[in-house]
Protein backbone atom coordinates (compact mmCIF):
# COMPACT_ATOMS: atom_id res chain seq x y z
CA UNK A 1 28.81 12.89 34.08
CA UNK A 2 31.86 13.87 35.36
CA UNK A 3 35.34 12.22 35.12
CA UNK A 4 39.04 13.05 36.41
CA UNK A 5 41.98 12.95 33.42
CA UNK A 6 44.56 11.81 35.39
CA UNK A 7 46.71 13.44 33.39
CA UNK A 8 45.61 16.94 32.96
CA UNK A 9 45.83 16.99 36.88
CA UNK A 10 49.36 15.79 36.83
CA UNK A 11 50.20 18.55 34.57
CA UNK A 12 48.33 20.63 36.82
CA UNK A 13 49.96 20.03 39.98
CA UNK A 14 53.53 20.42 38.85
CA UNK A 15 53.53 24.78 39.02
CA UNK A 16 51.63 24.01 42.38
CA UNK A 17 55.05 21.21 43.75
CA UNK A 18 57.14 23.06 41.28
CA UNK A 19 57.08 26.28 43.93
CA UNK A 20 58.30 24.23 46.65
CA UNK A 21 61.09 22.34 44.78
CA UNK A 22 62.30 26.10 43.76
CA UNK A 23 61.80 27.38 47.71
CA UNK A 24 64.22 24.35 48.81
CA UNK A 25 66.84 24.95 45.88
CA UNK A 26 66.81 28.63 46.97
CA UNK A 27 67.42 27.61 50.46
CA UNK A 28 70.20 25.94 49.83
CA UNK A 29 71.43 28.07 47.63
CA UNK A 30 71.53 31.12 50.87
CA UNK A 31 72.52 28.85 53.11
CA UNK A 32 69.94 27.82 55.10
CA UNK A 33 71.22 25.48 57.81
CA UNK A 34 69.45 21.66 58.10
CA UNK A 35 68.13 22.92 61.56
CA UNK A 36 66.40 25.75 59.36
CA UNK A 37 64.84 23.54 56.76
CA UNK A 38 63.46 21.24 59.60
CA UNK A 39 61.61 24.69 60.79
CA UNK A 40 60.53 24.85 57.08
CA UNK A 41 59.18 21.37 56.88
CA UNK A 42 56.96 21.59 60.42
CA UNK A 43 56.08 24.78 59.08
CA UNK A 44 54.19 22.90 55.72
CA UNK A 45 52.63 20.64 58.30
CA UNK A 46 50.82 23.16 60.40
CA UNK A 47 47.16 23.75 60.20
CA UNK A 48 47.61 27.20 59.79
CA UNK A 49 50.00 26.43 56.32
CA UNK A 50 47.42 23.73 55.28
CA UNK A 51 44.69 26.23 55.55
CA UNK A 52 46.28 29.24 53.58
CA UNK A 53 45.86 26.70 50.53
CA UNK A 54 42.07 27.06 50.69
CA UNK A 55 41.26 28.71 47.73
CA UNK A 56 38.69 30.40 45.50
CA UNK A 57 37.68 29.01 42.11
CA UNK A 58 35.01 30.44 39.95
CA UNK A 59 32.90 28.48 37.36
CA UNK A 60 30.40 29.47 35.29
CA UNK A 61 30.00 32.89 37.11
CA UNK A 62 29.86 31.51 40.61
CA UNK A 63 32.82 31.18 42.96
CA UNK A 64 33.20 27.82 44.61
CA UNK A 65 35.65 27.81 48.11
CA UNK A 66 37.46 24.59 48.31
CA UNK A 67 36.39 22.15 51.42
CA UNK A 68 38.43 21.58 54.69
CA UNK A 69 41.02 18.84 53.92
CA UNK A 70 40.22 15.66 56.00
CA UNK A 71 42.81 14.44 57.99
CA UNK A 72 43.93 11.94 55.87
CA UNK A 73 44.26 14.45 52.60
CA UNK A 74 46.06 16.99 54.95
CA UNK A 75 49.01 14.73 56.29
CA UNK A 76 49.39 13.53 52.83
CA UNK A 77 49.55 17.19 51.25
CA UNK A 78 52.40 18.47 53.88
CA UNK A 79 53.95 14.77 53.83
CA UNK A 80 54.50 15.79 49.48
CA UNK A 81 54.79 19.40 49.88
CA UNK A 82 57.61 18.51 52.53
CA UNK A 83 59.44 15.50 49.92
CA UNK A 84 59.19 18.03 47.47
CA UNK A 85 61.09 20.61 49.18
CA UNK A 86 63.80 18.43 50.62
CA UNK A 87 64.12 17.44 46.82
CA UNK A 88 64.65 20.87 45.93
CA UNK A 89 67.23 21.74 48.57
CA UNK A 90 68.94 18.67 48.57
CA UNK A 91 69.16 19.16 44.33
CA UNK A 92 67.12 15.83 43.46
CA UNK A 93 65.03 16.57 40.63
């Protein structure tokens, strides 16, 4: 039987969000316009972005490749990805 720990995949996730809250403070920091940053944002929300997160994981001597996002899982990744990076840019924490 298998069961998720809420918290371990909080604690998880933040390096993963924590890269995109560091990308939008660094933005700011150059001087990246608003005009640039909405570029940014439609960037997280293409398919080709969504993709690239595909990964590898290997368990028990086999390597697993994560599944195609549904629709649904996919709007709400870019939809955080994107909060989290106006966060970072805009110096929310």
């Amino acid at each position: 039987n298998f069961s998720t720990q809420k918290a371990d995949t909080t604690r998880m996730m933040v390096p993963f969000f924590r890269q995109f809250w560091d990308m939008g403070a660094k933005d700011k920091a150059t001087g990246k316009s608003r005009s640039d940053v909405q570029q940014r944002i439609q960037q997280f929300h293409s398919q080709e972005f969504l993709n690239s997160l595909r990964g590898t994981t290997q368990f028990a001597g086999t390597d697993y490749r994560s599944k195609d996002l549904t629709p649904k899982k996919s709007r709400l990744l870019a939809e955080t990805i994107s909060a989290v990076y106006l966060d970072g840019y805009e110096g929310r924490q």
